[in-house]
Every structure is written in C-alpha cells, then in structure tokens.
PDB file of N, CA and C in Angstrom:
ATOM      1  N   UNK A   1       7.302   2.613 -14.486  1.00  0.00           N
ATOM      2  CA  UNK A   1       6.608   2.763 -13.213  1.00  0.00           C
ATOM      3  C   UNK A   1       5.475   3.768 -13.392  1.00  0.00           C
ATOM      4  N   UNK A   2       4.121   3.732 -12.542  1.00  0.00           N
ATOM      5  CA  UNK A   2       2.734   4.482 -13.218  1.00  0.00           C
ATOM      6  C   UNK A   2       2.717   4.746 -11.457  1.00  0.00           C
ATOM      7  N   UNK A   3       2.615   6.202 -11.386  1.00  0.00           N
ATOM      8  CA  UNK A   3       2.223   6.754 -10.298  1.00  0.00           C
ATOM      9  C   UNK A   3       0.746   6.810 -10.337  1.00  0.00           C
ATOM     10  N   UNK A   4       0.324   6.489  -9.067  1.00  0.00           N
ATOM     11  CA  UNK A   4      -1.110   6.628  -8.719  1.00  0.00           C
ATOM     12  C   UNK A   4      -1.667   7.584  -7.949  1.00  0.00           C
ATOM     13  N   UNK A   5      -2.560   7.925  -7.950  1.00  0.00           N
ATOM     14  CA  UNK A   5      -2.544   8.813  -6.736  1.00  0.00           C
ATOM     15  C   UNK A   5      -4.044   7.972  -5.902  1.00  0.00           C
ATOM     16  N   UNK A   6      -4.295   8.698  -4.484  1.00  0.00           N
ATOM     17  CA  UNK A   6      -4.941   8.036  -3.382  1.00  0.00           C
ATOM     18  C   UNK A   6      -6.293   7.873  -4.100  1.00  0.00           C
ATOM     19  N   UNK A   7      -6.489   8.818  -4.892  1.00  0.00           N
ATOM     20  CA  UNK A   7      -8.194   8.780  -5.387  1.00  0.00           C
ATOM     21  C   UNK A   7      -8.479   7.662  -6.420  1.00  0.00           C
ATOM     22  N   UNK A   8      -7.651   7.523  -7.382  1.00  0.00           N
ATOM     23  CA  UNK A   8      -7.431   6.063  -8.192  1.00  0.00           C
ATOM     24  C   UNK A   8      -7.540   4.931  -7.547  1.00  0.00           C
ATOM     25  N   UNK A   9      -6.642   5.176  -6.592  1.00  0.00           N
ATOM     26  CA  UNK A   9      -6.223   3.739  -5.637  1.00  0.00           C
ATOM     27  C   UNK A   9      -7.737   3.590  -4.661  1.00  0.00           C
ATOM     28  N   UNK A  10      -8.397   3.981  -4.326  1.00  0.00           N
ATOM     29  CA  UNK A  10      -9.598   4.313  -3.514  1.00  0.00           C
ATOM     30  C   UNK A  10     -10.222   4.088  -4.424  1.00  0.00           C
ATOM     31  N   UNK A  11     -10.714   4.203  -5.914  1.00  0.00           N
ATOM     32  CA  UNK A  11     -11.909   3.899  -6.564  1.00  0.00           C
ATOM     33  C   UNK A  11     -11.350   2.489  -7.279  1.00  0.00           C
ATOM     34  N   UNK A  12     -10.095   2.385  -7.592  1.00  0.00           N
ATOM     35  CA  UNK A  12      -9.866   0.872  -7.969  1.00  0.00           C
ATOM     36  C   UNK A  12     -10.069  -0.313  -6.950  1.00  0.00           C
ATOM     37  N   UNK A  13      -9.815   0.454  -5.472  1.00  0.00           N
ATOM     38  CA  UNK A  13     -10.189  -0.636  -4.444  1.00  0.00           C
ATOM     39  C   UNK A  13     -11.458  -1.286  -4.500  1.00  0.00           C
ATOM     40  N   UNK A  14     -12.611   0.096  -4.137  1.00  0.00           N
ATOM     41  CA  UNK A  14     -14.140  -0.299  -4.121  1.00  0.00           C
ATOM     42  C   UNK A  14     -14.752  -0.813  -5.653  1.00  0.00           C
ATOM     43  N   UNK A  15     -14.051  -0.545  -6.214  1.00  0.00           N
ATOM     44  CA  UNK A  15     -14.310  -1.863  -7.705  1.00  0.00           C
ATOM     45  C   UNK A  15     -13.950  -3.293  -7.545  1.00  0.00           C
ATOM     46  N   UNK A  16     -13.002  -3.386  -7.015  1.00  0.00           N
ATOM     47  CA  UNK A  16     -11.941  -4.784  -6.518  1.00  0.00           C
ATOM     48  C   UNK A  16     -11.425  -4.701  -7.827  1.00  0.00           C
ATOM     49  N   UNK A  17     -10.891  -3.276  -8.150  1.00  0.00           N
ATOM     50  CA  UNK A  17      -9.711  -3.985  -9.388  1.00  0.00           C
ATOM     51  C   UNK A  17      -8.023  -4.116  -8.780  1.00  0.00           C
ATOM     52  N   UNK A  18      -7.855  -2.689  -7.676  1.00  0.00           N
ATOM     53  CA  UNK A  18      -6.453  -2.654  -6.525  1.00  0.00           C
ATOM     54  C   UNK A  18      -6.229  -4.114  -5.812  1.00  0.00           C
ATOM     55  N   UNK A  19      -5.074  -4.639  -5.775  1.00  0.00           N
ATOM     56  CA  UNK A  19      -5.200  -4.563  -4.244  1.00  0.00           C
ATOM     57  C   UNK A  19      -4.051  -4.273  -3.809  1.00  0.00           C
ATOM     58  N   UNK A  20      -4.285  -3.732  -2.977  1.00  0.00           N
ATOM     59  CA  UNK A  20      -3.302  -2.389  -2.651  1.00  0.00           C
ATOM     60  C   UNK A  20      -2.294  -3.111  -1.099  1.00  0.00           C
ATOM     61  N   UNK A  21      -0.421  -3.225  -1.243  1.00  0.00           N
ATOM     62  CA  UNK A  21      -0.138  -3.897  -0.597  1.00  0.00           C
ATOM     63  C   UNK A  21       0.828  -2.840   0.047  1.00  0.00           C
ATOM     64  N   UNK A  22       0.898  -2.606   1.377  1.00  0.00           N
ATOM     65  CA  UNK A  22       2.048  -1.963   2.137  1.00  0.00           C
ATOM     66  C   UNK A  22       3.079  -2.357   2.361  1.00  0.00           C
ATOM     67  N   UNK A  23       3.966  -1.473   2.107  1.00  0.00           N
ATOM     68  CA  UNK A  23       5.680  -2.392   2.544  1.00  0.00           C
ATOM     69  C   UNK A  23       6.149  -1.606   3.295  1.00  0.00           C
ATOM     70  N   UNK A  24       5.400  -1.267   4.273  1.00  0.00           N
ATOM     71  CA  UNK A  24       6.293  -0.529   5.636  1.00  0.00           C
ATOM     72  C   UNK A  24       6.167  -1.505   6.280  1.00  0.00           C
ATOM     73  N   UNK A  25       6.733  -1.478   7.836  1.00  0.00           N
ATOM     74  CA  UNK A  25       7.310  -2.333   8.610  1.00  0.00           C
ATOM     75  C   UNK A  25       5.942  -2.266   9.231  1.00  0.00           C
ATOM     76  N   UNK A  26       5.839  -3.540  10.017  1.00  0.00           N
ATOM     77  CA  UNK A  26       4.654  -4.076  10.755  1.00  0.00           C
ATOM     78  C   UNK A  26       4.317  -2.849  11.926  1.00  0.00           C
ATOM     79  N   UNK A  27       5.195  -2.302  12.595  1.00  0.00           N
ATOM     80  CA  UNK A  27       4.856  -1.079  13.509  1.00  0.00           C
ATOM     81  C   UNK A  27       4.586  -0.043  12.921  1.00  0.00           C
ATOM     82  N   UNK A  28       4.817   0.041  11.937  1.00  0.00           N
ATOM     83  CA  UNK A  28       4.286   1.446  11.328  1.00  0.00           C
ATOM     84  C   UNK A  28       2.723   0.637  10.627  1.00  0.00           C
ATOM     85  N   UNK A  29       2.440  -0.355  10.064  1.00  0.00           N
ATOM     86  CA  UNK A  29       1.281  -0.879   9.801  1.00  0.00           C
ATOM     87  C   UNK A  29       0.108  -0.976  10.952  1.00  0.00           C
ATOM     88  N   UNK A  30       0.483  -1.907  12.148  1.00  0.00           N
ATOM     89  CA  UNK A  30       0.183  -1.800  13.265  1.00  0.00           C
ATOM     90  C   UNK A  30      -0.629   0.005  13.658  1.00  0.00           C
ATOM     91  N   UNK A  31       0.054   0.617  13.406  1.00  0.00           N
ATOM     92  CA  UNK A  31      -0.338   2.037  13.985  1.00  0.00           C
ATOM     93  C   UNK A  31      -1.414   2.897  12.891  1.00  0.00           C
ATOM     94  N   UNK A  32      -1.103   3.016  12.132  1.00  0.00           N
ATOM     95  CA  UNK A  32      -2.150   3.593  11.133  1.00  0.00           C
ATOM     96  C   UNK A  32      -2.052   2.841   9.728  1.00  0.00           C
ATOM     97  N   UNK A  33      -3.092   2.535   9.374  1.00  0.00           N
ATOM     98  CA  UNK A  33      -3.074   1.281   7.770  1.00  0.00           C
ATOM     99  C   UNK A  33      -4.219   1.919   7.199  1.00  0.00           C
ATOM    100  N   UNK A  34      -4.234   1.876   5.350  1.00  0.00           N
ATOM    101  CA  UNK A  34      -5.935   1.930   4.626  1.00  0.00           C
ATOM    102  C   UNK A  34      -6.475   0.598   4.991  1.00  0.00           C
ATOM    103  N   UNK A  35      -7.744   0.607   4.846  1.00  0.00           N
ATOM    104  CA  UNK A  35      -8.958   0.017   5.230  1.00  0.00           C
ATOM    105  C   UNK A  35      -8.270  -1.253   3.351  1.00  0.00           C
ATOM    106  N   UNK A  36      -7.839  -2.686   4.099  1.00  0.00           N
ATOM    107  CA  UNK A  36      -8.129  -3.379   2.769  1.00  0.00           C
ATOM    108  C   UNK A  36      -6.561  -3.727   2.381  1.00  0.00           C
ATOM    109  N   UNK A  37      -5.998  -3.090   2.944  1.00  0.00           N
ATOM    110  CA  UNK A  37      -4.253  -2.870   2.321  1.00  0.00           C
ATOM    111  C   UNK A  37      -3.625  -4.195   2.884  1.00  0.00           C
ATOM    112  N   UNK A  38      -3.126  -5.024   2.827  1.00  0.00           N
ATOM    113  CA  UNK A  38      -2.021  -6.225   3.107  1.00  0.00           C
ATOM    114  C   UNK A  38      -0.825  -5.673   3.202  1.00  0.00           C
ATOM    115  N   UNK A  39      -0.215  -5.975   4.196  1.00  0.00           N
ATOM    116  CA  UNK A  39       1.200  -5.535   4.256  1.00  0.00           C
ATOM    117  C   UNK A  39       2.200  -6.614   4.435  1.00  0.00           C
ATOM    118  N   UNK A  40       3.338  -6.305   3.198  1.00  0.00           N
ATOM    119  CA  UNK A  40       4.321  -7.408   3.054  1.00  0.00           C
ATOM    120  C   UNK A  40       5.617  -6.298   3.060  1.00  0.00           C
ATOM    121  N   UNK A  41       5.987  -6.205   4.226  1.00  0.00           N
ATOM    122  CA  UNK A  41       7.360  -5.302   4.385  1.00  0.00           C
ATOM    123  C   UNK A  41       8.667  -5.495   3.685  1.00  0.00           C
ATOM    124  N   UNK A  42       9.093  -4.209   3.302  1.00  0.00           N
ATOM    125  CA  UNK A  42       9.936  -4.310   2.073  1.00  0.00           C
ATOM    126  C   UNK A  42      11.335  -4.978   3.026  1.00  0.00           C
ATOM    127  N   UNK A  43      11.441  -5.269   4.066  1.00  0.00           N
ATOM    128  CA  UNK A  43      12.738  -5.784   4.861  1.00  0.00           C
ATOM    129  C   UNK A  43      12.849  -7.227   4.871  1.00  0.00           C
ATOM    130  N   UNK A  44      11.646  -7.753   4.646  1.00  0.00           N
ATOM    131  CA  UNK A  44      11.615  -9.588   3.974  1.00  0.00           C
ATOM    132  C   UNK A  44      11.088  -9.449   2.777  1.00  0.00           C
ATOM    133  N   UNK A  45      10.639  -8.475   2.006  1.00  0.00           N
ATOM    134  CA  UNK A  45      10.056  -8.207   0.394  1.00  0.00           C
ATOM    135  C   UNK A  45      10.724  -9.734  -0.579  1.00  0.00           C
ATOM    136  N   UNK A  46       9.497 -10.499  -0.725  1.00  0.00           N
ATOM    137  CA  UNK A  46       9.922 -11.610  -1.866  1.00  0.00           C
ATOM    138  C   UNK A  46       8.851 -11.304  -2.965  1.00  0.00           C
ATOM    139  N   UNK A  47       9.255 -10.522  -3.949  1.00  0.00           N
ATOM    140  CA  UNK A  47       8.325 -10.627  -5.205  1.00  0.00           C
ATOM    141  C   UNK A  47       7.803 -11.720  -5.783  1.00  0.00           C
ATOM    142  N   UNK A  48       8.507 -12.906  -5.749  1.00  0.00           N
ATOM    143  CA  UNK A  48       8.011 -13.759  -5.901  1.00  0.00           C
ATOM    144  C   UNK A  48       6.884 -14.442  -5.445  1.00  0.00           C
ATOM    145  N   UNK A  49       6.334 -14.185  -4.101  1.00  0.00           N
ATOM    146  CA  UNK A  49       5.523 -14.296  -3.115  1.00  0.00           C
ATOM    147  C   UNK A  49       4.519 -13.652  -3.362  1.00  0.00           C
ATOM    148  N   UNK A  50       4.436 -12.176  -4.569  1.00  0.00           N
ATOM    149  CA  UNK A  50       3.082 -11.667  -4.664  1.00  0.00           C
ATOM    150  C   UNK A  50       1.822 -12.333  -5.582  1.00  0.00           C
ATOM    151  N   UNK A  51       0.798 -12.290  -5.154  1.00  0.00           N
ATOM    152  CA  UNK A  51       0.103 -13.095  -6.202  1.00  0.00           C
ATOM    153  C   UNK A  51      -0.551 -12.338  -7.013  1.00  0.00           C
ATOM    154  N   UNK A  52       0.762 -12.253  -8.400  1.00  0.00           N
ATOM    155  CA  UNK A  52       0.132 -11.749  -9.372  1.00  0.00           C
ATOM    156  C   UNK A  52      -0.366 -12.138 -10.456  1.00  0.00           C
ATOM    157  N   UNK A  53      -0.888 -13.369 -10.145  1.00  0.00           N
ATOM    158  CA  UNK A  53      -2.085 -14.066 -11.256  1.00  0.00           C
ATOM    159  C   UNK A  53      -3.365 -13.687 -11.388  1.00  0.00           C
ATOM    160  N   UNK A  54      -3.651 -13.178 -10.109  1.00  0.00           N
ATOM    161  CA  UNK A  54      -5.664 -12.729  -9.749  1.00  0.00           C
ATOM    162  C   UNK A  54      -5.913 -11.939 -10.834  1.00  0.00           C
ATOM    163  N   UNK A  55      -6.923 -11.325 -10.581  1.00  0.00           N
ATOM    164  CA  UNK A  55      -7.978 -10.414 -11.822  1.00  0.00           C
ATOM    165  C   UNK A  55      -7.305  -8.700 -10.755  1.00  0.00           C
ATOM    166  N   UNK A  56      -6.883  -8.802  -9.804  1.00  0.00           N
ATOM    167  CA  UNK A  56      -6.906  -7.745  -9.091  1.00  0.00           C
ATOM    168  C   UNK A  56      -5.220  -6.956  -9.435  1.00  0.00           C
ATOM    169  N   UNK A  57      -4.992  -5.934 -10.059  1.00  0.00           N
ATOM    170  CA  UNK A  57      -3.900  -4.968 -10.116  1.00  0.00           C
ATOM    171  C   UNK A  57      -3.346  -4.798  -8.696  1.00  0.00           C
ATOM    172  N   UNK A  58      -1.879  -5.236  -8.497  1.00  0.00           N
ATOM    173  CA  UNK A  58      -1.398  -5.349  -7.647  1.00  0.00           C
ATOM    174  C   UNK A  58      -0.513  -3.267  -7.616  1.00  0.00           C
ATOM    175  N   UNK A  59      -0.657  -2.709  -6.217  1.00  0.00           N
ATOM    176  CA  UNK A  59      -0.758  -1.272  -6.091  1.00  0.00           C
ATOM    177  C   UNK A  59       0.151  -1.324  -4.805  1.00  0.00           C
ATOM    178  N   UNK A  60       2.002  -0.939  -5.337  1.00  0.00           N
ATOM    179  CA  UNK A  60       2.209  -1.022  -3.507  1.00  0.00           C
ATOM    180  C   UNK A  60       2.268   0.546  -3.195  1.00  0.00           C
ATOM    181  N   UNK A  61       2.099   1.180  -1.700  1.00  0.00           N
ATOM    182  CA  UNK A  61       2.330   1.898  -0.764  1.00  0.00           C
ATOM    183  C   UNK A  61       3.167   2.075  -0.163  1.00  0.00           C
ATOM    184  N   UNK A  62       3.655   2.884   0.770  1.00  0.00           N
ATOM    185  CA  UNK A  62       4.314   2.801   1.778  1.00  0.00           C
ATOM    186  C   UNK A  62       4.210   4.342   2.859  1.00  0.00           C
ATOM    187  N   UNK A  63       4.826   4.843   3.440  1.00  0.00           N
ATOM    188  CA  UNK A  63       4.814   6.441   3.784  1.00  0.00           C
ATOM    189  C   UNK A  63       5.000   7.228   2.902  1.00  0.00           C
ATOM    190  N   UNK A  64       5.657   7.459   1.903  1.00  0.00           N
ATOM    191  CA  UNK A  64       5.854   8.679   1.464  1.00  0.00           C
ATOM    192  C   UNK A  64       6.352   8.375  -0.419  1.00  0.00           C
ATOM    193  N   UNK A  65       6.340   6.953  -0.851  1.00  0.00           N
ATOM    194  CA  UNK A  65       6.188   6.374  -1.870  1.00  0.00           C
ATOM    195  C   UNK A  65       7.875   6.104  -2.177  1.00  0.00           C
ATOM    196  N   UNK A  66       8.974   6.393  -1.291  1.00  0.00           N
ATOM    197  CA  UNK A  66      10.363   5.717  -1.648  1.00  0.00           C
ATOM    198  C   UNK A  66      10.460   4.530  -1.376  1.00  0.00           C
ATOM    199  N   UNK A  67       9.899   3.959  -0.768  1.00  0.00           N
ATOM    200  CA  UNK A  67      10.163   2.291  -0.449  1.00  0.00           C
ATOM    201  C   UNK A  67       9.241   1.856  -1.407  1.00  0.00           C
ATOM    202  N   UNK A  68       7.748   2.554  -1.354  1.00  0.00           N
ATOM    203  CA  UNK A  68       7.275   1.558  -2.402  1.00  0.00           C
ATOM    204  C   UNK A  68       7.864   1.560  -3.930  1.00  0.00           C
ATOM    205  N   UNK A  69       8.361   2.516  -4.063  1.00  0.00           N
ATOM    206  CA  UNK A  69       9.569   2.898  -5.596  1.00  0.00           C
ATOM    207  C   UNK A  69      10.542   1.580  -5.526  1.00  0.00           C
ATOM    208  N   UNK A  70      11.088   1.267  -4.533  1.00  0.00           N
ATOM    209  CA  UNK A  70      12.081   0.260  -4.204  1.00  0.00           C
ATOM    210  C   UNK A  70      11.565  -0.851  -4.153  1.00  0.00           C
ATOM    211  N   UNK A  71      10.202  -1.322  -3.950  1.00  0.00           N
ATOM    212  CA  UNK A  71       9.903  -2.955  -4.162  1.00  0.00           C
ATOM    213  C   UNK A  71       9.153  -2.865  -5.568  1.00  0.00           C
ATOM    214  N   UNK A  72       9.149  -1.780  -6.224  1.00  0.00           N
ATOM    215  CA  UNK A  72       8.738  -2.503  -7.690  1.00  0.00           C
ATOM    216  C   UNK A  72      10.129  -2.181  -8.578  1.00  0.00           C
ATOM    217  N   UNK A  73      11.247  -1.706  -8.360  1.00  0.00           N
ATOM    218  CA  UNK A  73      12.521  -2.285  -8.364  1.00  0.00           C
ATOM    219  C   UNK A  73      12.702  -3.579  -8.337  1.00  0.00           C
ATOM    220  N   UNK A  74      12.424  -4.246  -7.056  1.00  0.00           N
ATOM    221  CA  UNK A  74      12.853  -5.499  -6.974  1.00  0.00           C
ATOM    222  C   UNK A  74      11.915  -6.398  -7.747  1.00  0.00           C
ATOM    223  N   UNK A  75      10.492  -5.760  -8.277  1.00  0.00           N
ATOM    224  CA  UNK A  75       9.698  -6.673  -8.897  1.00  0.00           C
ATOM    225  C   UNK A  75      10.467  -6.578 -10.393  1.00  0.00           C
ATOM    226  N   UNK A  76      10.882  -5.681 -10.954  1.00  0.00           N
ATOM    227  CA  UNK A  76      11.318  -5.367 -11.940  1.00  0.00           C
ATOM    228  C   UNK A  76      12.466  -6.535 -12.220  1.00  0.00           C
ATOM    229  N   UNK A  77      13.664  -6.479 -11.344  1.00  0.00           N
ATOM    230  CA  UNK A  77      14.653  -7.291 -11.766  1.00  0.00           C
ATOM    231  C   UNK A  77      14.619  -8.685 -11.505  1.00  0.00           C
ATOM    232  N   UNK A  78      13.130  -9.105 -10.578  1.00  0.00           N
ATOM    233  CA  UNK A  78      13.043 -10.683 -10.703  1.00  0.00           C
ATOM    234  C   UNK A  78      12.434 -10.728 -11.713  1.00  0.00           C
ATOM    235  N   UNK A  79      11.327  -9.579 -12.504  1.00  0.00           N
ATOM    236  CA  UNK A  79      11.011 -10.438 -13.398  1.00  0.00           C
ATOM    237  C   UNK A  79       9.520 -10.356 -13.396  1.00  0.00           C
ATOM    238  N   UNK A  80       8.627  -9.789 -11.883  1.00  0.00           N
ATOM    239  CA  UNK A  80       7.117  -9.807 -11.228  1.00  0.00           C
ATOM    240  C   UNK A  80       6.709  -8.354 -12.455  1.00  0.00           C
ATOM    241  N   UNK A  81       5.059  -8.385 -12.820  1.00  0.00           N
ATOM    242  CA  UNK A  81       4.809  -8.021 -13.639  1.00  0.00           C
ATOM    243  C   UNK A  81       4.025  -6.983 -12.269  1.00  0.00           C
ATOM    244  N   UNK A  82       4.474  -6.484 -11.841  1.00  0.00           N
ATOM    245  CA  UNK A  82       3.981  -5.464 -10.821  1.00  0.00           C
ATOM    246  C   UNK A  82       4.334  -3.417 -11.177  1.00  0.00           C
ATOM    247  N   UNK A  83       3.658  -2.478 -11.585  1.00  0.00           N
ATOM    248  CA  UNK A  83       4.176  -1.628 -12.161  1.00  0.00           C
ATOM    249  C   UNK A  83       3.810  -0.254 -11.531  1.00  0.00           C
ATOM    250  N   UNK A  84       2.934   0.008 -10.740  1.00  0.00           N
ATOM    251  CA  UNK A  84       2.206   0.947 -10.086  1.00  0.00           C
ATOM    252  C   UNK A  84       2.192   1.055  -8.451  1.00  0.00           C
ATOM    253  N   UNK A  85       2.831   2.465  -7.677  1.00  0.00           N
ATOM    254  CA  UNK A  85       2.342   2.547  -6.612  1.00  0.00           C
ATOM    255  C   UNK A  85       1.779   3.604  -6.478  1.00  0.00           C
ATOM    256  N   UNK A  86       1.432   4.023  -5.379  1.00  0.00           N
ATOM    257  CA  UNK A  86       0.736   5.309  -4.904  1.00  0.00           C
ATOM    258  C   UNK A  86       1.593   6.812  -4.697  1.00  0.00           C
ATOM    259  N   UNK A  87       1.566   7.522  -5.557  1.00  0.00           N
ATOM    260  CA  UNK A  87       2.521   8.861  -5.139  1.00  0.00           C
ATOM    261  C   UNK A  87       2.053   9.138  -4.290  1.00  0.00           C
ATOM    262  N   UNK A  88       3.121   9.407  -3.017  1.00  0.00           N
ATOM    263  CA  UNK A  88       3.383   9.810  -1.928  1.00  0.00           C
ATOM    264  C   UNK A  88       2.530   9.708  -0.957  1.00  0.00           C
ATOM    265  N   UNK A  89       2.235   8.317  -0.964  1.00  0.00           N
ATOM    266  CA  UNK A  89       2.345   6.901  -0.013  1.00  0.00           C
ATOM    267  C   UNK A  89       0.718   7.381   0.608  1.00  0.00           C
ATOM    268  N   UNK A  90       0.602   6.914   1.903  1.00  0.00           N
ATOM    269  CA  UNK A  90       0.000   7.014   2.804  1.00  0.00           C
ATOM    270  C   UNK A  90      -0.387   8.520   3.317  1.00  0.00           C
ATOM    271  N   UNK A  91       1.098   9.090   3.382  1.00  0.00           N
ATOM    272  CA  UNK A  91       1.095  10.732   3.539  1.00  0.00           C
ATOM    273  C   UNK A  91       0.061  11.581   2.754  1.00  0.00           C
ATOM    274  N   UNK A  92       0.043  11.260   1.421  1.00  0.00           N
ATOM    275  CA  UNK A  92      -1.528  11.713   0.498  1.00  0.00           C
ATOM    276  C   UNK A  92      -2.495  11.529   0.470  1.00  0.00           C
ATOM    277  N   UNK A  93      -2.316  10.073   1.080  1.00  0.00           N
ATOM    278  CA  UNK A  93      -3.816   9.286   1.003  1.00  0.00           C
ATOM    279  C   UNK A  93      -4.765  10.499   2.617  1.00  0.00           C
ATOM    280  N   UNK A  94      -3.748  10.749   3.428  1.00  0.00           N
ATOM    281  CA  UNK A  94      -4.618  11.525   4.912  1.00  0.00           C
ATOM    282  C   UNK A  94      -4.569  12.945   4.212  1.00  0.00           C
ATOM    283  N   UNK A  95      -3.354  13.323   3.118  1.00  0.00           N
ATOM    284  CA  UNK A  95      -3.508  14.900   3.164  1.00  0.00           C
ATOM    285  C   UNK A  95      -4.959  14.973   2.295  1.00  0.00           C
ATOM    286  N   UNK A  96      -5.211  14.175   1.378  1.00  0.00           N
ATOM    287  CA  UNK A  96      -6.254  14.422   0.703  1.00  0.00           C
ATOM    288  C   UNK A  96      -7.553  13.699   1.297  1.00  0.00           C
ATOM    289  N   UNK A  97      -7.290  13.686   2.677  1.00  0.00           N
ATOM    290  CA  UNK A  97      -9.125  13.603   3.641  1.00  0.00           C
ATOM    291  C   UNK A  97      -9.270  12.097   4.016  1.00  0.00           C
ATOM    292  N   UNK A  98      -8.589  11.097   2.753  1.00  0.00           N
ATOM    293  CA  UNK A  98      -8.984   9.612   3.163  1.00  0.00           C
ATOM    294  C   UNK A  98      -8.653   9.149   4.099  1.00  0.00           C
ATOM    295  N   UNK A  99      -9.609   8.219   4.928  1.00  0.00           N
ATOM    296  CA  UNK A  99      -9.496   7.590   5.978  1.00  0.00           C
ATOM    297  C   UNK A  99      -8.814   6.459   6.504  1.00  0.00           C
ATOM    298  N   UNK A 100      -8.409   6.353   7.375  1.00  0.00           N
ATOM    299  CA  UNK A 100      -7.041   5.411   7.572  1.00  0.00           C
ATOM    300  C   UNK A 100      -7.853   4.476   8.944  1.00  0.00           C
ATOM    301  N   UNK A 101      -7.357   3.439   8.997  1.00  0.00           N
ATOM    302  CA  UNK A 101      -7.433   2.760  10.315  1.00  0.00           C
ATOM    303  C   UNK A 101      -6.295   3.298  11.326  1.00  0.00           C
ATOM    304  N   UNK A 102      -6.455   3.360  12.393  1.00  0.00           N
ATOM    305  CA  UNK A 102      -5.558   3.952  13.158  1.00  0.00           C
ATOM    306  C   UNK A 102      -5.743   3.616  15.032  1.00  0.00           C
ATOM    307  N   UNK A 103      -4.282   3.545  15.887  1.00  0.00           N
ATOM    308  CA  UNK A 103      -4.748   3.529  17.168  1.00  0.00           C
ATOM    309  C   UNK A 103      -5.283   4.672  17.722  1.00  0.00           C
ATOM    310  N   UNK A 104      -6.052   4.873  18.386  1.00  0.00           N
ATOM    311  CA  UNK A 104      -7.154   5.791  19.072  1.00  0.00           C
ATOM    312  C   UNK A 104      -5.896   6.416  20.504  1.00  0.00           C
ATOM    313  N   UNK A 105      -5.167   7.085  20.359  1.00  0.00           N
ATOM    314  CA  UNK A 105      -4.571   7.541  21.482  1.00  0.00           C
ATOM    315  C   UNK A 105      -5.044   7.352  23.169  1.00  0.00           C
ATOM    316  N   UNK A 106      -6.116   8.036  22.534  1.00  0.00           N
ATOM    317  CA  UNK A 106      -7.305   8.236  23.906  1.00  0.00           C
ATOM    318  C   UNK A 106      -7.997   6.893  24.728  1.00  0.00           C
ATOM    319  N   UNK A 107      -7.797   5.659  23.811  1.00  0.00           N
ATOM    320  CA  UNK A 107      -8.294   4.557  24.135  1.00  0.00           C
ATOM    321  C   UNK A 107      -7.462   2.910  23.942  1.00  0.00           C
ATOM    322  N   UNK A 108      -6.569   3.386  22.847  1.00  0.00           N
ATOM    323  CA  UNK A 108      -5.616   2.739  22.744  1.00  0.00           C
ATOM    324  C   UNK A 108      -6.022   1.637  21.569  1.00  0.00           C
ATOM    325  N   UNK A 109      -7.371   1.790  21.206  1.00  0.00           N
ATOM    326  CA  UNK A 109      -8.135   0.677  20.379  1.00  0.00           C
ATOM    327  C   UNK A 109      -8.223   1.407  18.591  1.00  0.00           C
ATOM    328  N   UNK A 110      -8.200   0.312  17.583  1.00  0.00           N
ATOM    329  CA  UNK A 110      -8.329   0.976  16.496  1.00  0.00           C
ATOM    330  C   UNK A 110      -9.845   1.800  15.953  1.00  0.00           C
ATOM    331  N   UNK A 111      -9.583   2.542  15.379  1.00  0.00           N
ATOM    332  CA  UNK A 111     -10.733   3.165  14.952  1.00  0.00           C
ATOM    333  C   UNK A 111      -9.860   3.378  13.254  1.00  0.00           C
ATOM    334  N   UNK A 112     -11.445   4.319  12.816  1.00  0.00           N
ATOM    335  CA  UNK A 112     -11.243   5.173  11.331  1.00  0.00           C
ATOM    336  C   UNK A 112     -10.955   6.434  11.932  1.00  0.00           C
ATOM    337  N   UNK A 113     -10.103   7.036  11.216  1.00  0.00           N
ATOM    338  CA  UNK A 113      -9.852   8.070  11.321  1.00  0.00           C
ATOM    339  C   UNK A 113      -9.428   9.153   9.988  1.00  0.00           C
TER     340      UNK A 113
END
C-alpha cells in the first residue's frame, strides 16, 4: 500500500494521471467532496467495478484514510491492481488549505470552499 498525500493527489489530478475515488457514504459526499473525485462507497464497494484499465492511477479517499485502507484490502484479495490512497483522507486535503466542494450553510447551495 503507497500513501499519498493531498499535494501528490492534487498535482496527479491536474495532469489526469489520479483519478481519485471516495468511499465514504453518499451523505458525507453530498456535503463536502474534492473537485473531480467519484464516489463509490465502501458499503456496496465492488472492486471489480473499478475501471482499472484507463491510463489514469486509480487513488481512493475517504475521511481520515481507514476506510480507504479497507477498500484497497478488498482490491487486494479480489485480485484489482489498485495500490494507493491518500493519508489521512479528506481531513488533510482541508488541513493543508485545499479546496473542497461543499454546502454553503448560509445558502444551502454548493460552493468551493
């Protein structure tokens, strides 16, 4: 397993070499997500389902990087050639400044934040 951190994952995105997939649950996606991220929640997680044929390095996420630890587990024992997530998830990606999509409290609509 190859820990990433947010700044890798952010310059592999704007290359299009990431693509960077969330496995938190749709309400926690719903509420704050990176700009680009697909989310396939680790509670229906089918590795089989990821498409890892493209030219693009598949990068999962999650909050705090234990779940995403747990679906490249499951890529591991089917067999998915998936090897890298983000140390400590989403939570790093805001402590270290990057911008998230998010609901706007004040308005209820998404913005960057």
């Amino acid at each position: 397993m190859r820990d990433l951190s947010p700044a890798e994952i952010k310059a592999g995105m704007a290359d299009g070499k990431i693509m960077l997939i969330d496995v938190r649950e749709p309400h926690e996606f719903s509420e704050s997500r990176i700009a680009g991220a697909f989310n396939f929640p680790l509670s229906t997680f089918d590795p089989l389902a990821l498409p890892v044929s493209g030219d693009r390095q598949i990068v999962f996420h999650c909050g705090t990087g234990k779940r995403s630890g747990m679906a490249l587990d499951q890529c591991q024992q089917e067999g998915v050639a998936v090897t890298s997530h983000m140390a400590g998830g989403i939570q790093a990606w805001r402590k270290d400044g990057l911008k998230v999509i998010a609901v706007d409290p004040s308005t209820g609509q998404l913005k960057e934040i």
